[in-house]
C-alpha atoms as a PDB file:
ATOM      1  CA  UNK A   1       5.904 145.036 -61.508  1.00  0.00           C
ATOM      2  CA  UNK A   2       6.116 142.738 -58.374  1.00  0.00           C
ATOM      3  CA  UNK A   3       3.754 140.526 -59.258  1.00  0.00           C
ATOM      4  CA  UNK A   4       6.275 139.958 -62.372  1.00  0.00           C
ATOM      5  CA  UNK A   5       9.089 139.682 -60.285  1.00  0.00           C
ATOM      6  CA  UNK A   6       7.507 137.298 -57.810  1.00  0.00           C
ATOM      7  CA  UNK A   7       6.290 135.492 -61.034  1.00  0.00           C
ATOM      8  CA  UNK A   8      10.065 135.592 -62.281  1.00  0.00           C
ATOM      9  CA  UNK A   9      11.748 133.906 -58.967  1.00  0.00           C
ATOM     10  CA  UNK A  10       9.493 131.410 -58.171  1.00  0.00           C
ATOM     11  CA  UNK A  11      10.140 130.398 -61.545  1.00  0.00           C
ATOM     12  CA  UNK A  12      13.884 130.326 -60.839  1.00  0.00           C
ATOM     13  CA  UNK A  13      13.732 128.181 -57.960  1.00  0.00           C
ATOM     14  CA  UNK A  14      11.388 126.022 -59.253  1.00  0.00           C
ATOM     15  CA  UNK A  15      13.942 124.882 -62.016  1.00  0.00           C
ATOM     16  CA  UNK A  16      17.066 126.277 -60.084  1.00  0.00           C
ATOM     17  CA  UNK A  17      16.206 124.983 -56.708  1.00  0.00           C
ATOM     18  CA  UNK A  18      17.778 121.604 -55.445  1.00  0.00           C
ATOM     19  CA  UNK A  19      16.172 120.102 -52.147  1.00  0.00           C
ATOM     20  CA  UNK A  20      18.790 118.678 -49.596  1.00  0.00           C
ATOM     21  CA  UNK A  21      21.791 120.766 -52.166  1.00  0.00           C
ATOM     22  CA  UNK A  22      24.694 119.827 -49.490  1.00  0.00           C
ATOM     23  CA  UNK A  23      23.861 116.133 -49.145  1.00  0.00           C
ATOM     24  CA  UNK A  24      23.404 115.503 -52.965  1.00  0.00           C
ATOM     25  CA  UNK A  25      26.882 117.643 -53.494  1.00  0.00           C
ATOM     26  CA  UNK A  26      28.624 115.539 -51.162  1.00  0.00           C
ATOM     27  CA  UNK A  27      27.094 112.395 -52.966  1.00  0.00           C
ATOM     28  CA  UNK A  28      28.246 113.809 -56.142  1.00  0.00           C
ATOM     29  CA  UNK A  29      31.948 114.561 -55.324  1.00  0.00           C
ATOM     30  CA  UNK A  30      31.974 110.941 -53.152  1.00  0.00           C
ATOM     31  CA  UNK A  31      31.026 109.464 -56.671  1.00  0.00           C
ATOM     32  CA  UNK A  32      33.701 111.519 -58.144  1.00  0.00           C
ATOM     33  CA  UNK A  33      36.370 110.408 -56.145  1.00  0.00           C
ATOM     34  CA  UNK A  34      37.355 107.443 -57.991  1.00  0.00           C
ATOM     35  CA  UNK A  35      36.527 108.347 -61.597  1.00  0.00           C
ATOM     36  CA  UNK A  36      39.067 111.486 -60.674  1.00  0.00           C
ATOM     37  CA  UNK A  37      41.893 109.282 -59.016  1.00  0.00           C
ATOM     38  CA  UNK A  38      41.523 106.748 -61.485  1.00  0.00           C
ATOM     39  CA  UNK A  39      41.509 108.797 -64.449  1.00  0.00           C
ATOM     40  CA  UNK A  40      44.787 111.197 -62.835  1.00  0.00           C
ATOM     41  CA  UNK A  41      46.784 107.961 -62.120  1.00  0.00           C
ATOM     42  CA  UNK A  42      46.138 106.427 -65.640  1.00  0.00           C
ATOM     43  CA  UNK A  43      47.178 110.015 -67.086  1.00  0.00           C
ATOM     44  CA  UNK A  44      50.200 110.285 -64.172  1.00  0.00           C
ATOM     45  CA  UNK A  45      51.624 106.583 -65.386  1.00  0.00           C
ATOM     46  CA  UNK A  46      51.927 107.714 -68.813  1.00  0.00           C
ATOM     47  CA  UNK A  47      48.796 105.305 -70.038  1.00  0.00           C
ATOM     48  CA  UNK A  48      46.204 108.532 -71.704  1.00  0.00           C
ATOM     49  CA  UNK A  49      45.014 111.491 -70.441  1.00  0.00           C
ATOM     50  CA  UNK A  50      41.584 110.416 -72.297  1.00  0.00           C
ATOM     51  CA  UNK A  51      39.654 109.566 -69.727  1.00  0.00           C
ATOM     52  CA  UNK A  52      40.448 112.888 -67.505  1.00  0.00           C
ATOM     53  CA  UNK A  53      39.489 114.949 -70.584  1.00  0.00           C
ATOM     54  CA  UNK A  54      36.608 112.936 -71.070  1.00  0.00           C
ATOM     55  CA  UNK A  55      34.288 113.211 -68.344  1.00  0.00           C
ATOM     56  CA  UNK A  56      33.902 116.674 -67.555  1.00  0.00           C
ATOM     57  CA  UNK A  57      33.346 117.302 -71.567  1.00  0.00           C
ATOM     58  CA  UNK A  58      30.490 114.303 -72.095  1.00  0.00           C
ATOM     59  CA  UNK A  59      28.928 115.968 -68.672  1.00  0.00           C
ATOM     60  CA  UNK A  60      28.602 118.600 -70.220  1.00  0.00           C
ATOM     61  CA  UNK A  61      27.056 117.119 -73.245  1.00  0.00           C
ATOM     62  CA  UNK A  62      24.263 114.671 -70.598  1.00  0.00           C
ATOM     63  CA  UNK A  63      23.709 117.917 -68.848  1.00  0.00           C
ATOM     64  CA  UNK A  64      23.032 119.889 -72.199  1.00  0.00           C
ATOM     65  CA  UNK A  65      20.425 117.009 -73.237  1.00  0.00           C
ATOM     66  CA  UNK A  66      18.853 116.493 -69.953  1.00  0.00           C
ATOM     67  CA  UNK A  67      18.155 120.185 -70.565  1.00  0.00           C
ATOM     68  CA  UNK A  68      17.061 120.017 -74.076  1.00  0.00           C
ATOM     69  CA  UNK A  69      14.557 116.771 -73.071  1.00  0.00           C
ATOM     70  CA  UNK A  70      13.265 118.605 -70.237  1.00  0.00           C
ATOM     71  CA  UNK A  71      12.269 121.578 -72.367  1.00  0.00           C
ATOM     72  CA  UNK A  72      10.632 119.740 -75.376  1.00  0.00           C
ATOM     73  CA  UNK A  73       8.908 117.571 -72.659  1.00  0.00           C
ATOM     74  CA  UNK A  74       7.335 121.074 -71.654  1.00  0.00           C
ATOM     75  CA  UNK A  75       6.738 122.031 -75.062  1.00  0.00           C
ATOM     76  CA  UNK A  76       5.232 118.599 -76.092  1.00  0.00           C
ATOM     77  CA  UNK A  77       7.871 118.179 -78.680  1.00  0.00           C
ATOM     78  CA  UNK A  78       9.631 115.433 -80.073  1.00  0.00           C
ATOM     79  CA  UNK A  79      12.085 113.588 -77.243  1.00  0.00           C
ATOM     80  CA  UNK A  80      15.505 112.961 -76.175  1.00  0.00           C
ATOM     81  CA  UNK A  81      15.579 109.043 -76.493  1.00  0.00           C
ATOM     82  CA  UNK A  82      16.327 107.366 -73.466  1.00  0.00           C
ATOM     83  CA  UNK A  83      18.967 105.148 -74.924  1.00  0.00           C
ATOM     84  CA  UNK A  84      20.390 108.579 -76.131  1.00  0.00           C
ATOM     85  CA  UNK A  85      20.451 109.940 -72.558  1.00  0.00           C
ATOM     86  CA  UNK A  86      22.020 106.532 -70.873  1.00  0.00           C
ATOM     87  CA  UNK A  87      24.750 106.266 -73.922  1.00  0.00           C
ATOM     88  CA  UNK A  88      25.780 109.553 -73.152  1.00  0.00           C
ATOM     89  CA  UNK A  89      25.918 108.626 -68.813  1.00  0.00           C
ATOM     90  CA  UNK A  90      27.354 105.566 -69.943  1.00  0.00           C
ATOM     91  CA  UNK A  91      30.477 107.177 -72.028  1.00  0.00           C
ATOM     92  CA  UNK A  92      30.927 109.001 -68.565  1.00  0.00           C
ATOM     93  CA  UNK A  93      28.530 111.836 -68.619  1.00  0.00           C
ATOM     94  CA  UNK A  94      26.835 110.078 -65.834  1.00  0.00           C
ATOM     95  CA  UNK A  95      28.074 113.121 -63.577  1.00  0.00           C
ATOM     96  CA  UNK A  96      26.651 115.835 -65.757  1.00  0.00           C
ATOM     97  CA  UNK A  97      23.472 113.971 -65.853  1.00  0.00           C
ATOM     98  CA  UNK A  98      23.303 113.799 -62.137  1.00  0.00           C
ATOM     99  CA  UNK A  99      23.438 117.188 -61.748  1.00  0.00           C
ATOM    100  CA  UNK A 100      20.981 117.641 -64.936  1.00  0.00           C
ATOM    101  CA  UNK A 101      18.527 115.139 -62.803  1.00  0.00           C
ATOM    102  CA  UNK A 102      18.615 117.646 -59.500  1.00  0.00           C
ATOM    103  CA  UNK A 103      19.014 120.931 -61.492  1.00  0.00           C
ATOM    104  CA  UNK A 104      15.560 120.386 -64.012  1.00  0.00           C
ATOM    105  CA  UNK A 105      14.361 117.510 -61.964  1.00  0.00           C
ATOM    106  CA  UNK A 106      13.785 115.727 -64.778  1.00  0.00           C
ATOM    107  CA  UNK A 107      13.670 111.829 -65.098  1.00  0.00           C
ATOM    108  CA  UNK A 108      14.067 111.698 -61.203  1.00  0.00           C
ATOM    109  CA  UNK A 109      10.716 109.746 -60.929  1.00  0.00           C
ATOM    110  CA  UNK A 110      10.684 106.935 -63.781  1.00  0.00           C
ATOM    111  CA  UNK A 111      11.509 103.970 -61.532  1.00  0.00           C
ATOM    112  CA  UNK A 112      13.244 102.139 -64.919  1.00  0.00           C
ATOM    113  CA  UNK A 113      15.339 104.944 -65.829  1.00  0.00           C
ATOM    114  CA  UNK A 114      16.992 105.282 -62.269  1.00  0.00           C
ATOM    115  CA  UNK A 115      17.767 101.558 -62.395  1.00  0.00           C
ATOM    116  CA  UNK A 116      19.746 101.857 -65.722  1.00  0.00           C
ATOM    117  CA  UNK A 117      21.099 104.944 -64.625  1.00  0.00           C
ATOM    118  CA  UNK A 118      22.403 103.916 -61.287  1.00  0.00           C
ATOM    119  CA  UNK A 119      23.426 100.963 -62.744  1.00  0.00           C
ATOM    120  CA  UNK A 120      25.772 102.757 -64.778  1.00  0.00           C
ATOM    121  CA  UNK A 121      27.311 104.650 -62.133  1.00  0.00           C
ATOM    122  CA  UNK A 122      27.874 101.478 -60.414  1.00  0.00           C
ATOM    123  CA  UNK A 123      29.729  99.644 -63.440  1.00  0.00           C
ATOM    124  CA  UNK A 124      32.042 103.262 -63.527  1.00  0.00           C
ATOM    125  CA  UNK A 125      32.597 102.817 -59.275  1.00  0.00           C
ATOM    126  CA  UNK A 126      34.073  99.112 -60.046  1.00  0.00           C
ATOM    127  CA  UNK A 127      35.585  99.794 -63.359  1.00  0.00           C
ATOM    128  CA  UNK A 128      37.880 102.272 -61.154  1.00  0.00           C
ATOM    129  CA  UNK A 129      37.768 100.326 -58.262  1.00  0.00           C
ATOM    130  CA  UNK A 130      39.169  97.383 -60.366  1.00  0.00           C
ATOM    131  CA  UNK A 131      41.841  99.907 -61.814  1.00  0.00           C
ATOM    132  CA  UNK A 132      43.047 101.618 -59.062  1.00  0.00           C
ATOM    133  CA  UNK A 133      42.576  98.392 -56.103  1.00  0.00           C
ATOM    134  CA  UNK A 134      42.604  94.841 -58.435  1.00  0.00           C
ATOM    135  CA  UNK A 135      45.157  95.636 -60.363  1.00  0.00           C
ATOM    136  CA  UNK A 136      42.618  95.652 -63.635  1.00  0.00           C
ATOM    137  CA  UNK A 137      41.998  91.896 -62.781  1.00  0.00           C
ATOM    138  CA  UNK A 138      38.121  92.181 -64.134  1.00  0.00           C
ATOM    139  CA  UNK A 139      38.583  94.560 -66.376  1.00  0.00           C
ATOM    140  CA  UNK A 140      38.320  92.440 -69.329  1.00  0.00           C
ATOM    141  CA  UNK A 141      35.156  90.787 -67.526  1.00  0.00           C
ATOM    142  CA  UNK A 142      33.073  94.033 -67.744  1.00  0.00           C
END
């Protein structure tokens, strides 16, 4: 019975554990900040609530494929596509998929997926930079 239960939570922090938790939290909410003003203020001046609505619920959706790719990678099963996984960061999921990344550590390694990934998160930080600093000067640049 122990050796099942040591079995059990090694298991749990193995998928469960995040190294450095605090410093990747703060780097989460720090890449939040914007997305969250920017979205509140376009809701607050009456432009759409759309984008405030939108994030947490395609999150949810990266997170819930980062999950599903992670356990047919284990299972040697047919794939998440990658395109499918950066569409979804790209239509702002990119915070769900952060999380996903830590949580399963899954595509935390492949040098060409961070660099589409990250780049994504950039083009969100100066979409809302642009929006809530430039007055949406390069907005209709990116």
């Amino acid at each position: 019975m122990a050796r099942a239960q040591n079995t059990a939570s090694s298991g749990a922090e193995r998928t469960a554990g995040v190294r450095n938790a605090r410093l990747k939290l703060l780097l989460l909410a720090g890449l939040c900040l914007l997305p969250v003003l920017g979205a509140a203020q376009m809701g607050w001046s009456g432009q759409t609530w759309v984008p405030l609505a939108l994030y947490p619920l395609v999150s949810l959706i990266s997170l819930l494929l980062y999950w599903q790719d992670k356990r047919q990678a284990q299972g040697n099963t047919w794939r998440t596509p990658e395109k499918v996984l950066h569409a979804s960061e790209l239509l702002g999921g990119w915070p769900g998929a952060l999380v996903a990344q830590q949580l399963f550590r899954h595509k935390t390694r492949k040098l060409s997926y961070q660099l589409v990934f990250w780049g994504i998160v950039l083009l969100h930080q100066v979409f809302w930079l642009d929006y809530l600093f430039l007055g949406s000067r390069f907005l209709p640049f990116i």
